[in-house]
PDB file of N, CA and C in Angstrom:
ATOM      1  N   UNK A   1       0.849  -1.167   0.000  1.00  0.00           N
ATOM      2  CA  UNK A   1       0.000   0.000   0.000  1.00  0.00           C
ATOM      3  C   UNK A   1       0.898   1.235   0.000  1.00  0.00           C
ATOM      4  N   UNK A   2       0.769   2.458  -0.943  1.00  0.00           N
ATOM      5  CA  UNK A   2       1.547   3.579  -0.977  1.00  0.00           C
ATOM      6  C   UNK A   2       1.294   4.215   0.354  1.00  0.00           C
ATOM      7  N   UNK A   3       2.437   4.964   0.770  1.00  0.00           N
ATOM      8  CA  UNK A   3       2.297   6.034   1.746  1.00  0.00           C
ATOM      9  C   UNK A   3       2.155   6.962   1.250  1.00  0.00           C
ATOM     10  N   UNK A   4       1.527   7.926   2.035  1.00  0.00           N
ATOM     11  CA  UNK A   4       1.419   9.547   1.680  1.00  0.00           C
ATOM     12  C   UNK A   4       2.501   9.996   2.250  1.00  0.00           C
ATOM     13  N   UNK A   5       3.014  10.833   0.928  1.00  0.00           N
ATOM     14  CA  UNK A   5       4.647  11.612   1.453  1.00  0.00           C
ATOM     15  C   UNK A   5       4.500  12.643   1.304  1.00  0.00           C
ATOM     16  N   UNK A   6       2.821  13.586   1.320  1.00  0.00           N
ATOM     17  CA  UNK A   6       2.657  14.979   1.015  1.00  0.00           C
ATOM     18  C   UNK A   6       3.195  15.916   2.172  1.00  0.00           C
ATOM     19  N   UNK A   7       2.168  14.448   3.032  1.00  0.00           N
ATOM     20  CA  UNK A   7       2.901  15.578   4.509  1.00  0.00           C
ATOM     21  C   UNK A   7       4.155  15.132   5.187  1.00  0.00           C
ATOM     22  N   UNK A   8       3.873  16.361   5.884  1.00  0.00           N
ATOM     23  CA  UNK A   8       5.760  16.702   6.208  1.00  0.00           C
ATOM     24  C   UNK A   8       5.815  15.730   7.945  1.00  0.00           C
ATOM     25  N   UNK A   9       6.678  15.186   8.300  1.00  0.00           N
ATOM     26  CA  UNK A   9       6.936  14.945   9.435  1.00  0.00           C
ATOM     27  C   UNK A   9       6.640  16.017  10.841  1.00  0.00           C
ATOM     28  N   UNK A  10       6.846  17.135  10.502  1.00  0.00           N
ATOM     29  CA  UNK A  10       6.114  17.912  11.435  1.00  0.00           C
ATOM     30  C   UNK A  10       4.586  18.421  11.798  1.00  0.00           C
ATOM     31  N   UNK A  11       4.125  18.541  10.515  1.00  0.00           N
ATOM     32  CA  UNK A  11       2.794  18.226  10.457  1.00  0.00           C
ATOM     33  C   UNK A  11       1.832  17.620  10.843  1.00  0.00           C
ATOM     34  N   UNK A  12       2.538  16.262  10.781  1.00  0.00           N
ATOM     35  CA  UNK A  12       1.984  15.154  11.459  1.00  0.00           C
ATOM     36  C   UNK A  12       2.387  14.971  13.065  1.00  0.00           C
ATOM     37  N   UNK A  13       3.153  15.996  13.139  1.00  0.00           N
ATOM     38  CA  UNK A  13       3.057  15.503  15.032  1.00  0.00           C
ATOM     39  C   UNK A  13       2.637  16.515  15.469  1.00  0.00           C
ATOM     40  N   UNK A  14       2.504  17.744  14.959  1.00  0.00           N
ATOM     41  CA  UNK A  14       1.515  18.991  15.211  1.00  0.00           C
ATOM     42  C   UNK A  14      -0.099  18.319  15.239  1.00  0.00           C
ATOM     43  N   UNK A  15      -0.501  17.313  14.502  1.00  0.00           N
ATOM     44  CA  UNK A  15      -1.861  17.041  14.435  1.00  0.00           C
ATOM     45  C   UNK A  15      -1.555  16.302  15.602  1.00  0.00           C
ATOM     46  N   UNK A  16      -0.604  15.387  15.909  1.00  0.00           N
ATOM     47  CA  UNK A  16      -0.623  14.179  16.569  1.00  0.00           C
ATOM     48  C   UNK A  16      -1.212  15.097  18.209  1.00  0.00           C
ATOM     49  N   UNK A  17      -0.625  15.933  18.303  1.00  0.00           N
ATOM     50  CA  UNK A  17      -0.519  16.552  19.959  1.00  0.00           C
ATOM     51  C   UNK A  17      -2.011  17.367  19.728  1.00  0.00           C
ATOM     52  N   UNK A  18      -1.418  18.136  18.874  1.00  0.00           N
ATOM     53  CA  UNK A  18      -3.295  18.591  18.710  1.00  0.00           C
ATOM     54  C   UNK A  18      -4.327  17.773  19.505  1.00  0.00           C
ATOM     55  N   UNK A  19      -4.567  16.562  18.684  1.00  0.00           N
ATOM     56  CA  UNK A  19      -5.827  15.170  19.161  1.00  0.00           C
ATOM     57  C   UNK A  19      -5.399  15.199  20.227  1.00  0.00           C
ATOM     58  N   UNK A  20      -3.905  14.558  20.711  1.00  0.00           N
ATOM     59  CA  UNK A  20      -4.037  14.065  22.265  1.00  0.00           C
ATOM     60  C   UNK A  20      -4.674  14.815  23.181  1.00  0.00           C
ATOM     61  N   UNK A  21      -4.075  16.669  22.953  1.00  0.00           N
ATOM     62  CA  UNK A  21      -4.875  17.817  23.641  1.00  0.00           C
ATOM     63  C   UNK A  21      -6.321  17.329  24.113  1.00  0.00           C
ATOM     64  N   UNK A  22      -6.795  17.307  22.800  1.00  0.00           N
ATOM     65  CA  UNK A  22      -8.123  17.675  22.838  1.00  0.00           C
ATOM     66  C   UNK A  22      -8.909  16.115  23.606  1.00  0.00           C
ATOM     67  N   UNK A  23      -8.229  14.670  23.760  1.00  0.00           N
ATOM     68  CA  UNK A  23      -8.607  14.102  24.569  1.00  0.00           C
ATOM     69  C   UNK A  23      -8.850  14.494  25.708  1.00  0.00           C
ATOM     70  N   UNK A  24      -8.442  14.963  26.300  1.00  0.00           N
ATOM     71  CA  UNK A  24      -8.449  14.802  27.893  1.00  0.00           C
ATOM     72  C   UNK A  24      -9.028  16.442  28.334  1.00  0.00           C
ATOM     73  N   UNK A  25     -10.185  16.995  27.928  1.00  0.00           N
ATOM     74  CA  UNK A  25     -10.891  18.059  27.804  1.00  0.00           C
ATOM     75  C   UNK A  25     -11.299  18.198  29.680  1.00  0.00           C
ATOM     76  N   UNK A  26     -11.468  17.515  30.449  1.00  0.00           N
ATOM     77  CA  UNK A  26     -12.130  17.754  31.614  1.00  0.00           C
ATOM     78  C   UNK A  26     -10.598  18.031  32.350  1.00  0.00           C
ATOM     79  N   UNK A  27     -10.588  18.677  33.594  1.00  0.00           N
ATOM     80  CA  UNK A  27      -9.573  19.552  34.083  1.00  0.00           C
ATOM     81  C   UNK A  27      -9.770  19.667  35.767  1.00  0.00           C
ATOM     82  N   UNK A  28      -9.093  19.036  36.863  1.00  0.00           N
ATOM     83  CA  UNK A  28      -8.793  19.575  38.230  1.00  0.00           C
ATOM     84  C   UNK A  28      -8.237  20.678  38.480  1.00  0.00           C
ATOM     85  N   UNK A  29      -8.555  21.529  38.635  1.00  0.00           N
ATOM     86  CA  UNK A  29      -8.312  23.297  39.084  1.00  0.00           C
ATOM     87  C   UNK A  29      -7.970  23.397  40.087  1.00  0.00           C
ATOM     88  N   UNK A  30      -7.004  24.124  41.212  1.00  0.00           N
ATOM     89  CA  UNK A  30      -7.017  23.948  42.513  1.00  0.00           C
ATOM     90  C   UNK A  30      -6.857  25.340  42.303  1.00  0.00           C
ATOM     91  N   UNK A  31      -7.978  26.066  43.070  1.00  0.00           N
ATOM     92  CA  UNK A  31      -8.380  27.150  43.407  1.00  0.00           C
ATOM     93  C   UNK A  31      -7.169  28.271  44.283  1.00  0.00           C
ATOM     94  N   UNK A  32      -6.120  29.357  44.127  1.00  0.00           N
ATOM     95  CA  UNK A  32      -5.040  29.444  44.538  1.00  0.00           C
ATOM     96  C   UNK A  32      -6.009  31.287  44.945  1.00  0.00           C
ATOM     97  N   UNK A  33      -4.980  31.581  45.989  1.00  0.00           N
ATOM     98  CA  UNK A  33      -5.394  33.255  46.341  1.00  0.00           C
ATOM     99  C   UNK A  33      -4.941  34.410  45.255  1.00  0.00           C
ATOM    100  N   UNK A  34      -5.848  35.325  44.703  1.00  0.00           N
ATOM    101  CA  UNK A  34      -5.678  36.230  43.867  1.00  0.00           C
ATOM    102  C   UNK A  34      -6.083  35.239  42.508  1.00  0.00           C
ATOM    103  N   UNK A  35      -7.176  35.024  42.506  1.00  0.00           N
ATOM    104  CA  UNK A  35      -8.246  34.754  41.427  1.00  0.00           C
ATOM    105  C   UNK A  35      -7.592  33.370  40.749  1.00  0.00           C
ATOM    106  N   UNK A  36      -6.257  32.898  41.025  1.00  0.00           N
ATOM    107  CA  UNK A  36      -5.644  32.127  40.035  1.00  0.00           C
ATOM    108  C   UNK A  36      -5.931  30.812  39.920  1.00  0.00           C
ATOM    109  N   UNK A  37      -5.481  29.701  39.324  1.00  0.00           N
ATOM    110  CA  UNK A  37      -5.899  28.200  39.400  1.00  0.00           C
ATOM    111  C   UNK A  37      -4.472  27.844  38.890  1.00  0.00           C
ATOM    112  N   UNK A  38      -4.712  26.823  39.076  1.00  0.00           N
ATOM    113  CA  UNK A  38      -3.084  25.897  38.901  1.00  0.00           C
ATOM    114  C   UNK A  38      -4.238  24.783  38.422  1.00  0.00           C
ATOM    115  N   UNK A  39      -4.039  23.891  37.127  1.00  0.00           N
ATOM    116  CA  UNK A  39      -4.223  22.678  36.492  1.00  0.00           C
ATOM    117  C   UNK A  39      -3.478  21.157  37.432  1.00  0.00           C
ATOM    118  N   UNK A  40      -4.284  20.676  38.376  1.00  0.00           N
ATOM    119  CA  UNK A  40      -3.798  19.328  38.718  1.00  0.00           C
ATOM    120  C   UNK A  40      -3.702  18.306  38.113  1.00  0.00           C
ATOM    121  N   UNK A  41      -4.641  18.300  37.414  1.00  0.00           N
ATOM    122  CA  UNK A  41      -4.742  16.811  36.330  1.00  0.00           C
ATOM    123  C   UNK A  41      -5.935  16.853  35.441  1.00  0.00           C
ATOM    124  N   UNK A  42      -5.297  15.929  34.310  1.00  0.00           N
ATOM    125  CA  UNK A  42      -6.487  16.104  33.061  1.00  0.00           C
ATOM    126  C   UNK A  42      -6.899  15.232  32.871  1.00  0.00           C
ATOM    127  N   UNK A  43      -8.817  14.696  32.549  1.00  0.00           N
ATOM    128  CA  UNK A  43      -9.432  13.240  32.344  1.00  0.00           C
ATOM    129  C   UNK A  43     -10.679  13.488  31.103  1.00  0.00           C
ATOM    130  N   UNK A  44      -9.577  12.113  30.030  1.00  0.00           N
ATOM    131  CA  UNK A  44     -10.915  12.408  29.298  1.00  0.00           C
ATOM    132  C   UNK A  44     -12.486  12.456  29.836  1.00  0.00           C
ATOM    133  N   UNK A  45     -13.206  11.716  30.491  1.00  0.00           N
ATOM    134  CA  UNK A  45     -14.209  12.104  30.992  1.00  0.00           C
ATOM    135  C   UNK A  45     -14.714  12.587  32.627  1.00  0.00           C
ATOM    136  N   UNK A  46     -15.572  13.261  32.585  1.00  0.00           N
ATOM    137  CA  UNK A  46     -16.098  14.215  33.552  1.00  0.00           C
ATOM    138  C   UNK A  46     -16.405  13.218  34.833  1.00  0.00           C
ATOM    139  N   UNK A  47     -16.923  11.813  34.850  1.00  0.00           N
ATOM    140  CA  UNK A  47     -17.181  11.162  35.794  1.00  0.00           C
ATOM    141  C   UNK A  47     -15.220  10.819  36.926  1.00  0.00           C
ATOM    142  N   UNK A  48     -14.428  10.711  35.249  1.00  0.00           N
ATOM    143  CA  UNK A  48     -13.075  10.054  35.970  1.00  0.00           C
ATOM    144  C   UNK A  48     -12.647  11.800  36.939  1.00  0.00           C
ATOM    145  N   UNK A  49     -12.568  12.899  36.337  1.00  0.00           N
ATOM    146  CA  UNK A  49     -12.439  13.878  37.288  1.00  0.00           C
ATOM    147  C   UNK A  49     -13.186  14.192  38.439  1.00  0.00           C
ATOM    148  N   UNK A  50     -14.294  14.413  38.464  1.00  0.00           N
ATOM    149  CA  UNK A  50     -15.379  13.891  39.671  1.00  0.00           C
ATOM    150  C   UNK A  50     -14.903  13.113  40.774  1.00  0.00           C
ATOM    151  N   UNK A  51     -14.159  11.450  40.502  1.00  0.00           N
ATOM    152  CA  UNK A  51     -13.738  10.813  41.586  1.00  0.00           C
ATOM    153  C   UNK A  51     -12.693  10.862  41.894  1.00  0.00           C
ATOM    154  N   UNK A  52     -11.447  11.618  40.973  1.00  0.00           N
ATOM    155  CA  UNK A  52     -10.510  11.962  41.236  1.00  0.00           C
ATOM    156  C   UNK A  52     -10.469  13.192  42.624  1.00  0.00           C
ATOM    157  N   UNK A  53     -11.644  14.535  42.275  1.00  0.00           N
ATOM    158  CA  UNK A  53     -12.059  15.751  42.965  1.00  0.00           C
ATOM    159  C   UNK A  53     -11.696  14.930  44.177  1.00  0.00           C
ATOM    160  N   UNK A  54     -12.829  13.834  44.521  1.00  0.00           N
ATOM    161  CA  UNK A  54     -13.422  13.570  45.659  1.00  0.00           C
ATOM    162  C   UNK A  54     -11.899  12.562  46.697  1.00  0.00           C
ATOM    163  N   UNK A  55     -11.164  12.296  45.744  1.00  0.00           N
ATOM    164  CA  UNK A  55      -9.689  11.983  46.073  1.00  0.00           C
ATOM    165  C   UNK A  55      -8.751  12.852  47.350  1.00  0.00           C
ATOM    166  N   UNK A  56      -8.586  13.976  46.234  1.00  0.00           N
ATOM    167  CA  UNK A  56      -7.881  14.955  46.220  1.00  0.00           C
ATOM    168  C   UNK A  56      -8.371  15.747  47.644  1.00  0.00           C
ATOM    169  N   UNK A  57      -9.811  15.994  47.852  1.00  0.00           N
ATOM    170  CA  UNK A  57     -10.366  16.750  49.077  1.00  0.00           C
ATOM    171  C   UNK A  57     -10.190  16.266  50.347  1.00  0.00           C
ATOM    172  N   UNK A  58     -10.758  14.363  50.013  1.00  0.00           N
ATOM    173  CA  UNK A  58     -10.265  13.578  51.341  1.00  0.00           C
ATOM    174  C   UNK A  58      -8.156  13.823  51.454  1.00  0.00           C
ATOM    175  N   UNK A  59      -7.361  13.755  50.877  1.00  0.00           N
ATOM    176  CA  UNK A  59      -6.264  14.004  50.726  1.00  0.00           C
ATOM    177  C   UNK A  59      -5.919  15.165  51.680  1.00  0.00           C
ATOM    178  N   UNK A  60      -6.276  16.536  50.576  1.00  0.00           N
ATOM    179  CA  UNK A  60      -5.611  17.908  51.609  1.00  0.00           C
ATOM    180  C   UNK A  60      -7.380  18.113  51.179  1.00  0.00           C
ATOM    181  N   UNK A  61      -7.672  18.607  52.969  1.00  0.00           N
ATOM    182  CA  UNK A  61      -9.182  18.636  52.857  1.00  0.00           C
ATOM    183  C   UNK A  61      -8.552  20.642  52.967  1.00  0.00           C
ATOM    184  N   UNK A  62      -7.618  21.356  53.403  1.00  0.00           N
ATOM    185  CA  UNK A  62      -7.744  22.582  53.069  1.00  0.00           C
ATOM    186  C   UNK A  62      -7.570  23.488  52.186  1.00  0.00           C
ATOM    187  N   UNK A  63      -7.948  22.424  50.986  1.00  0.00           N
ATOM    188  CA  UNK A  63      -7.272  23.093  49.427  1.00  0.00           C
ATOM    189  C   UNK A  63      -8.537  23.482  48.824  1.00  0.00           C
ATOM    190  N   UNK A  64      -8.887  24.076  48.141  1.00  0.00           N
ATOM    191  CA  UNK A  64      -9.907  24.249  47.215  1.00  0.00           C
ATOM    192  C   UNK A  64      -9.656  23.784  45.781  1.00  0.00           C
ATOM    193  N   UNK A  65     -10.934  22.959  45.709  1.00  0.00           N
ATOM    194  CA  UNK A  65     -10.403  21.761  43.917  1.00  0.00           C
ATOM    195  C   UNK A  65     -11.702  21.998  43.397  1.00  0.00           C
ATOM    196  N   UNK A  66     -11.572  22.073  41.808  1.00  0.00           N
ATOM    197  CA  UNK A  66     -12.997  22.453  41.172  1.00  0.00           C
ATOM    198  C   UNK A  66     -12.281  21.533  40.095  1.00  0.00           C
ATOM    199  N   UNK A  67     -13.641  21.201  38.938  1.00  0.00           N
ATOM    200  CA  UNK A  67     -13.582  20.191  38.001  1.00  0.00           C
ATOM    201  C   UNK A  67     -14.377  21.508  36.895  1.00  0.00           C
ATOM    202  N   UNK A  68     -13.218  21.222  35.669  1.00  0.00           N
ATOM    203  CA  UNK A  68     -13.608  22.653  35.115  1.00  0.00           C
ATOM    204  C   UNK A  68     -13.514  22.243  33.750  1.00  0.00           C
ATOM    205  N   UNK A  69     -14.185  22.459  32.139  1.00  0.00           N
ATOM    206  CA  UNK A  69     -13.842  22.045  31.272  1.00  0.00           C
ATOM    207  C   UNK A  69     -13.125  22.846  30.397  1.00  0.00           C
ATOM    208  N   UNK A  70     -11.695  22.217  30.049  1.00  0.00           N
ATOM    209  CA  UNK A  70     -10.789  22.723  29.382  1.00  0.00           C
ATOM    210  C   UNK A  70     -10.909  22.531  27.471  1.00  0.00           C
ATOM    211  N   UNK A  71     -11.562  23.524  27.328  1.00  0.00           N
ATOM    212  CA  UNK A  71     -11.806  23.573  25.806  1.00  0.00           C
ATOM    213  C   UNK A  71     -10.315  24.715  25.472  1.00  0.00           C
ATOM    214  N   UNK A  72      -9.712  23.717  24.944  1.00  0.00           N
ATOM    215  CA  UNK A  72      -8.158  24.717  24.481  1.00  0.00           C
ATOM    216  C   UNK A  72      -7.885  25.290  23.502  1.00  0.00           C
TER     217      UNK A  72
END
């Protein structure tokens, strides 16, 4: 079977990271002083961040953690 040799090797790993990005769309936020957030961890779906949240709170119960969707 021919390969396609149109595209360029970089191209293709620009798409490659692109997709992976866009897997893992749901996002752990940990809520920081002066409006900011810091990204803890990324899950393709909303249920796997949810039980992760509920992880993280029993863990350090004096942190503030939100489940936020990361459209990039």
């Amino acid at each position: 079977m021919p390969q396609n040799t149109d595209i360029t090797a970089k191209n293709s790993e620009t798409q490659a990271i692109g997709y992976k990005q866009r897997l893992n769309s749901w996002a752990i936020a940990r809520l920081l002083p002066d409006t900011q957030r810091e990204i803890v961890a990324r899950f393709r779906s909303r249920s796997d961040a949810d039980g992760y949240v509920q992880h993280l709170r029993q863990m350090i119960p004096n942190a503030s953690f939100t489940v936020v969707f990361d459209c990039q």
